[in-house]
Protein backbone atom coordinates (compact mmCIF):
# COMPACT_ATOMS: atom_id res chain seq x y z
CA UNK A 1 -16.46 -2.20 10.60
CA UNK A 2 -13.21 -3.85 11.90
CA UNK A 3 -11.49 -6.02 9.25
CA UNK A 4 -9.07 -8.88 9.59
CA UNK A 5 -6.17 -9.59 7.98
CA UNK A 6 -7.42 -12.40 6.59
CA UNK A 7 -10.61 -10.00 4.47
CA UNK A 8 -7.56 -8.74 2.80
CA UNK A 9 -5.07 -11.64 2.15
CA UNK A 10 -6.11 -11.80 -1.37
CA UNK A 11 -4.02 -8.13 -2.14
CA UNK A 12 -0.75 -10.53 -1.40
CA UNK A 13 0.67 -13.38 -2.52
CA UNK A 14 -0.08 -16.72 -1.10
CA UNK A 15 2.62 -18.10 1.07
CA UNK A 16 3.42 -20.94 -1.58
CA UNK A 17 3.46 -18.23 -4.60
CA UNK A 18 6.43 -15.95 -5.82
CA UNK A 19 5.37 -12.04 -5.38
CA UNK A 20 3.54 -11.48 -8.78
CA UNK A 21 4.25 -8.61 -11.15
CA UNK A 22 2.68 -5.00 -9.24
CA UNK A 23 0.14 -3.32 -11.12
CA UNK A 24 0.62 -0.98 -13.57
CA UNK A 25 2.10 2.37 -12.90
CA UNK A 26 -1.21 4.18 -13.21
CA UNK A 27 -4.42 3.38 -11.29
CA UNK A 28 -6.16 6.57 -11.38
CA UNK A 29 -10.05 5.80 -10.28
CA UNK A 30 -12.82 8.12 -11.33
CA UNK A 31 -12.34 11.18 -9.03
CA UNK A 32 -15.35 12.63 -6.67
CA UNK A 33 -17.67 14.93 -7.99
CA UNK A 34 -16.66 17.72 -5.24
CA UNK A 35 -13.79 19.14 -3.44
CA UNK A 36 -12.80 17.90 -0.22
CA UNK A 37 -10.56 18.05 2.40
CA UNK A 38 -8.09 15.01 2.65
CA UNK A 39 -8.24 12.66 5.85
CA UNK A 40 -5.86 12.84 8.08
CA UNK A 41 -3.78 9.42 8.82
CA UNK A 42 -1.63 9.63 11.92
CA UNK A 43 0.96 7.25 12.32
CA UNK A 44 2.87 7.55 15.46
CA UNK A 45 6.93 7.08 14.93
CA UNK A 46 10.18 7.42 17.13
CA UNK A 47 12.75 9.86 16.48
CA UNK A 48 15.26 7.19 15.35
CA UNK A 49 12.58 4.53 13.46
CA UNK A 50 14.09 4.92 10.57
CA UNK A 51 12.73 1.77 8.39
CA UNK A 52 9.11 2.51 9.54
CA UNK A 53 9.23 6.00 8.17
CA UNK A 54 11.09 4.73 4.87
CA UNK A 55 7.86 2.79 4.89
CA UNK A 56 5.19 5.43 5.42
CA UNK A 57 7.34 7.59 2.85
CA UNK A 58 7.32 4.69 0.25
CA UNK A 59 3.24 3.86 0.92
CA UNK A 60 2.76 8.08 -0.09
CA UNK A 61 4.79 7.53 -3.25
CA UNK A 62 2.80 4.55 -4.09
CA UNK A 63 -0.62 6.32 -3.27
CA UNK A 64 0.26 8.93 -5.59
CA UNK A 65 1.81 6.52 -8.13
CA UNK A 66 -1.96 5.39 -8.27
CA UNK A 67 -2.87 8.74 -9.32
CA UNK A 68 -4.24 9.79 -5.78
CA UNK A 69 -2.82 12.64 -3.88
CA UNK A 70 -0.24 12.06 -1.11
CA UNK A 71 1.31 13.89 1.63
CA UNK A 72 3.66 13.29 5.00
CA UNK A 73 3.28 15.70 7.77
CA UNK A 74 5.96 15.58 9.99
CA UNK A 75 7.42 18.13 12.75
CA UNK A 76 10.83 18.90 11.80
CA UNK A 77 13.46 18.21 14.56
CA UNK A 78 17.10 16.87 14.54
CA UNK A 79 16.51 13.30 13.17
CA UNK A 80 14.91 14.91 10.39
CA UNK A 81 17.80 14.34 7.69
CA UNK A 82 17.95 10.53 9.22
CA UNK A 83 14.00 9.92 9.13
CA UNK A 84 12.83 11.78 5.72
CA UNK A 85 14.37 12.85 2.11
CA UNK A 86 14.43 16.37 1.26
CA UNK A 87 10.94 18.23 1.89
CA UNK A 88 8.62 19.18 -1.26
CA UNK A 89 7.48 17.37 -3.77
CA UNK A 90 9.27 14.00 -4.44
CA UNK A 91 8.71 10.82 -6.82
CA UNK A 92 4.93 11.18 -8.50
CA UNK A 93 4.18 13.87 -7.11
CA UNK A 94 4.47 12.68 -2.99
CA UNK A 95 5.12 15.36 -1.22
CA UNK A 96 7.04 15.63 2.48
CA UNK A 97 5.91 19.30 4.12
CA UNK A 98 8.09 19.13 7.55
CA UNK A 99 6.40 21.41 10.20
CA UNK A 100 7.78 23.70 13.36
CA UNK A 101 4.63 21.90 15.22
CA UNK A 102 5.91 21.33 19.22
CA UNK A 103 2.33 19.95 20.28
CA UNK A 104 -0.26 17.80 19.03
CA UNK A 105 -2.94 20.77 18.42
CA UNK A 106 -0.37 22.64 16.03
CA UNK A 107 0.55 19.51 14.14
CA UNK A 108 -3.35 18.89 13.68
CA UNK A 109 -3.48 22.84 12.42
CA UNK A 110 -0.58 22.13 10.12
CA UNK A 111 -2.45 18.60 8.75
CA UNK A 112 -5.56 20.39 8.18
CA UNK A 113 -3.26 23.19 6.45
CA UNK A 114 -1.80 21.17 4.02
CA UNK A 115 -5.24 18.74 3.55
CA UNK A 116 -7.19 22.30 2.42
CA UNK A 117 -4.67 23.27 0.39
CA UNK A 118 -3.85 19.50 -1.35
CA UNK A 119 -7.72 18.56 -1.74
CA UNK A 120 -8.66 18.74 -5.35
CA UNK A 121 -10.61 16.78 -7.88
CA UNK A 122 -8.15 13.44 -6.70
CA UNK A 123 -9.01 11.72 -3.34
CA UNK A 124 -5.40 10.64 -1.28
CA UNK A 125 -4.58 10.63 2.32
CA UNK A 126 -2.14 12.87 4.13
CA UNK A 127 -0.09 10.83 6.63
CA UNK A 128 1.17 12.35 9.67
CA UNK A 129 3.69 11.60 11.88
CA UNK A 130 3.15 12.04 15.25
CA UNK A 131 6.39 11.67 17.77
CA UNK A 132 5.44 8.69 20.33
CA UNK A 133 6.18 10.85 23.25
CA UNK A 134 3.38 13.01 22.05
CA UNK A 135 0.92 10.70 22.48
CA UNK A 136 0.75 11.30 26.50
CA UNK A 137 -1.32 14.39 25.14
CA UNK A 138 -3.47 12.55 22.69
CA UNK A 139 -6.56 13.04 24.06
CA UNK A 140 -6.06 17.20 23.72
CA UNK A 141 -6.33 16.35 19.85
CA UNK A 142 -8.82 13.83 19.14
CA UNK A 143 -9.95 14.73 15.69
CA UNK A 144 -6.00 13.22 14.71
CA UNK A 145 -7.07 10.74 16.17
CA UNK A 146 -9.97 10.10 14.31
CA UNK A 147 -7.67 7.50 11.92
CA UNK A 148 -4.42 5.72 12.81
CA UNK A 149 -1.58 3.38 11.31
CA UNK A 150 0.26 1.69 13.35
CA UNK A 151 3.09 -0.48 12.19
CA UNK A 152 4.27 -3.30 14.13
CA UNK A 153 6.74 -6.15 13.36
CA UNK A 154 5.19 -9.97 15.18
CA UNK A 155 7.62 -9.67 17.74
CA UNK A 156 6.10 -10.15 21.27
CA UNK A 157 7.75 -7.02 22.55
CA UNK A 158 6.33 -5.00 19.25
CA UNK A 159 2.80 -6.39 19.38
CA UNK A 160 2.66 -5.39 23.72
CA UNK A 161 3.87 -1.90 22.92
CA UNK A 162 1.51 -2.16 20.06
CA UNK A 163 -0.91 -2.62 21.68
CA UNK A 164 -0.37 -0.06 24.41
CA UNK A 165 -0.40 2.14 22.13
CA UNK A 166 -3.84 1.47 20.79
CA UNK A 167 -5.09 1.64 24.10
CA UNK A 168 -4.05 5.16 24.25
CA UNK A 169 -5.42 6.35 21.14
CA UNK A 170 -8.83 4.57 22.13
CA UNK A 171 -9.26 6.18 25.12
CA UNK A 172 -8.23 9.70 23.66
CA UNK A 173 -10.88 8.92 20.40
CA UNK A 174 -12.88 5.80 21.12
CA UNK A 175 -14.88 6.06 18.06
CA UNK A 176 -11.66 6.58 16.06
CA UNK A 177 -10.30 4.05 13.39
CA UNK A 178 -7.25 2.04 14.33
CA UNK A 179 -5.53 0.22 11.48
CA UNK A 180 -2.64 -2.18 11.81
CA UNK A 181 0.33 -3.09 9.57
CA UNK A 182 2.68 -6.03 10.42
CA UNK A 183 6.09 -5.89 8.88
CA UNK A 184 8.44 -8.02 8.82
CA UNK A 185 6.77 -11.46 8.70
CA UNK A 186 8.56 -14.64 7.59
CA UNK A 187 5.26 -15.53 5.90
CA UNK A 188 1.84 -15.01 5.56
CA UNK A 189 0.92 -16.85 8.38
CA UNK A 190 2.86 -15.22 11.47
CA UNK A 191 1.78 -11.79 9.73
CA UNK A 192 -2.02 -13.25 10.21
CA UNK A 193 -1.18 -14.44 13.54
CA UNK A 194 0.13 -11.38 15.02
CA UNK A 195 -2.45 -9.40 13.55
CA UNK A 196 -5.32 -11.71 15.89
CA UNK A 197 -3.35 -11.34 18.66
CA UNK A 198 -3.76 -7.73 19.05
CA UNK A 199 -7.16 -7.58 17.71
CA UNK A 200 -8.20 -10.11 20.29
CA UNK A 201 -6.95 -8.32 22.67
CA UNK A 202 -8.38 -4.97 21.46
CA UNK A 203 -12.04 -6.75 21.51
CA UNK A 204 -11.37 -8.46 25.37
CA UNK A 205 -10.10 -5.51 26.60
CA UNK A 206 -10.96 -2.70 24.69
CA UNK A 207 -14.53 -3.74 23.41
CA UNK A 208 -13.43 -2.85 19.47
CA UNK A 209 -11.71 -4.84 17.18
CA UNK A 210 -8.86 -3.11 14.68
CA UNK A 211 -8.38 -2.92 11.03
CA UNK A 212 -6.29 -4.82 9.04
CA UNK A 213 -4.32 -2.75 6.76
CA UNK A 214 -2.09 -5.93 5.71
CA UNK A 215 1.33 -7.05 5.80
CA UNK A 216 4.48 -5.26 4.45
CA UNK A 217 7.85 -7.08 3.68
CA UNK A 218 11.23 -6.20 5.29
CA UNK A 219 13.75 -7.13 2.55
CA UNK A 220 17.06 -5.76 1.14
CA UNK A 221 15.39 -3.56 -1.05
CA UNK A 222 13.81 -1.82 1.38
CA UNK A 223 17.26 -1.03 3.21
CA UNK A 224 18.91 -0.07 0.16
CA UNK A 225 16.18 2.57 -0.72
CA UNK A 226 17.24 4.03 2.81
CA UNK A 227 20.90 4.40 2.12
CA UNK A 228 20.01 5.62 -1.77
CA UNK A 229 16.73 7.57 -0.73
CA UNK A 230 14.69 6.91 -3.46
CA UNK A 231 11.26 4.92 -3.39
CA UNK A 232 11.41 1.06 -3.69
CA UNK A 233 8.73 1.30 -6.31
CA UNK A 234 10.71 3.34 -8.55
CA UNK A 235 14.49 1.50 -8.26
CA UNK A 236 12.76 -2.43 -7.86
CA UNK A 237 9.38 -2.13 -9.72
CA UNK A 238 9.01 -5.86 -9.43
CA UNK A 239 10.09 -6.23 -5.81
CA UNK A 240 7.91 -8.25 -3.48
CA UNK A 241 7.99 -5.46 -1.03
CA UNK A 242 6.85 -2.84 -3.98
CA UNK A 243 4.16 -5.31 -4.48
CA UNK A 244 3.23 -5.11 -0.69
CA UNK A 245 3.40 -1.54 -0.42
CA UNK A 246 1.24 -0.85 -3.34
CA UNK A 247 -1.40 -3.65 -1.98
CA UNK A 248 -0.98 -1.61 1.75
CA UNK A 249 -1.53 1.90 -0.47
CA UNK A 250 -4.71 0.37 -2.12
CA UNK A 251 -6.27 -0.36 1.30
CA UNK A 252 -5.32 3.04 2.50
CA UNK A 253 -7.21 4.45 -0.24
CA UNK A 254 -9.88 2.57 -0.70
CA UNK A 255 -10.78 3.41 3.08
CA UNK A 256 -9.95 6.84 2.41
CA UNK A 257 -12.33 7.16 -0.84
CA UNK A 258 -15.08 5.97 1.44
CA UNK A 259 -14.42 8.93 4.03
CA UNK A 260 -14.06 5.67 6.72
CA UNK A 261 -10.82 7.79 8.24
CA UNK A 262 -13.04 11.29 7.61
């Protein structure tokens, strides 16, 4: 069912609070009884979005920090040295496999690839980025569709394109999951408040609401794990933004545990 930001305002701090300490390093739940095939998370990103994919790289280190597995599928182009660290396993075990994908069906094929060959005893989520222009296609490949992140900052420009983008991915999977991430916010509030405004619109116009996937903080530390290329979680532990990327990872896998992106 379609959650709101505000079913989930509880992972973060309140807007008159400091961050609190993260959790502990390890969160390992009890693992499935079976062996399954990941889900597949697309998350559509432009060829020069660099902070967005420093945040999709950071949420896979913290999903595997918590003892789930974690990949990023990504087609491998000439922003990939600007967009990604070095491919293979990174920090906890994340792992970046870059791909020679030129269309949405082989990027789906090379998902499902590394999803076989990851699943295990651990539930995770492999994220995969899917270039924006790609999206024209979207419909050919609706089983990527099936469960999307999109990150959006609450500027009006961001939430329209936002939202234009959900529109495509409905009407190329309309039974498929669309989860939203605002980053940026100056508080709690505006992050709340741009989240309704595209859900609203979703439900008036789309007939579906979204899911809330929370709120993710756009501070220094952030930018300086671009420049250095390491994890936030790993060089500021105590960071409000490692807080809000391990809160983002929890959602992710809670969702995922439940097969709700399957």
């Amino acid at each position: 069912m379609p959650r709101d930001l505000g079913d989930v305002l509880h992972y973060f701090f309140d807007e008159s609070e400091a961050p609190r300490e993260p959790a502990p390093p390890h969160r390992r739940r009890e693992p499935p009884p079976r062996e399954v095939e990941l889900p597949l998370l697309a998350v559509p990103l432009g060829d020069q979005d660099v902070v967005r994919a420093a945040m999709v790289w950071n949420l896979a280190v913290e999903i595997a920090r918590g003892g789930w597995n974690a990949s990023v599928v990504a087609p491998a182009g000439a922003e990939t040295e600007t967009l990604w660290p070095e491919p293979g396993r990174g920090p906890l075990g994340a792992e970046l496999v870059l791909t020679f994908a030129e269309d949405l069906g082989a990027l789906t094929r090379s998902a499902r690839d590394v999803s076989a060959t990851t699943a295990g005893s651990d539930p995770g989520v492999i994220l995969v980025r899917v270039p924006p222009d790609w999206l024209s296609k979207a419909s050919d490949a609706p089983a990527l569709f099936s469960w999307t992140l999109l990150l959006t900052s609450p500027d009006p420009d961001d939430l329209l394109e936002t939202y234009a983008v959900a529109k495509r991915l409905h009407e190329a999977n309309p039974r498929g999951r669309i989860g939203v991430t605002i980053h940026g916010p100056r508080c709690v509030s505006e992050a709340r408040e741009a989240f309704d405004r595209l859900d609203t619109a979703a439900q008036r116009h789309l007939g579906r609401g979204l899911v809330s996937y929370g709120l993710l903080i756009d501070d220094v530390h952030v930018y300086r794990s671009i420049v250095s290329r390491r994890p936030v979680g790993l060089t500021n532990p105590r960071a409000g933004a490692t807080k809000a990327l391990q809160a983002v990872a929890d959602l992710l896998v809670g969702d995922a545990k439940e097969g709700s992106g399957a």
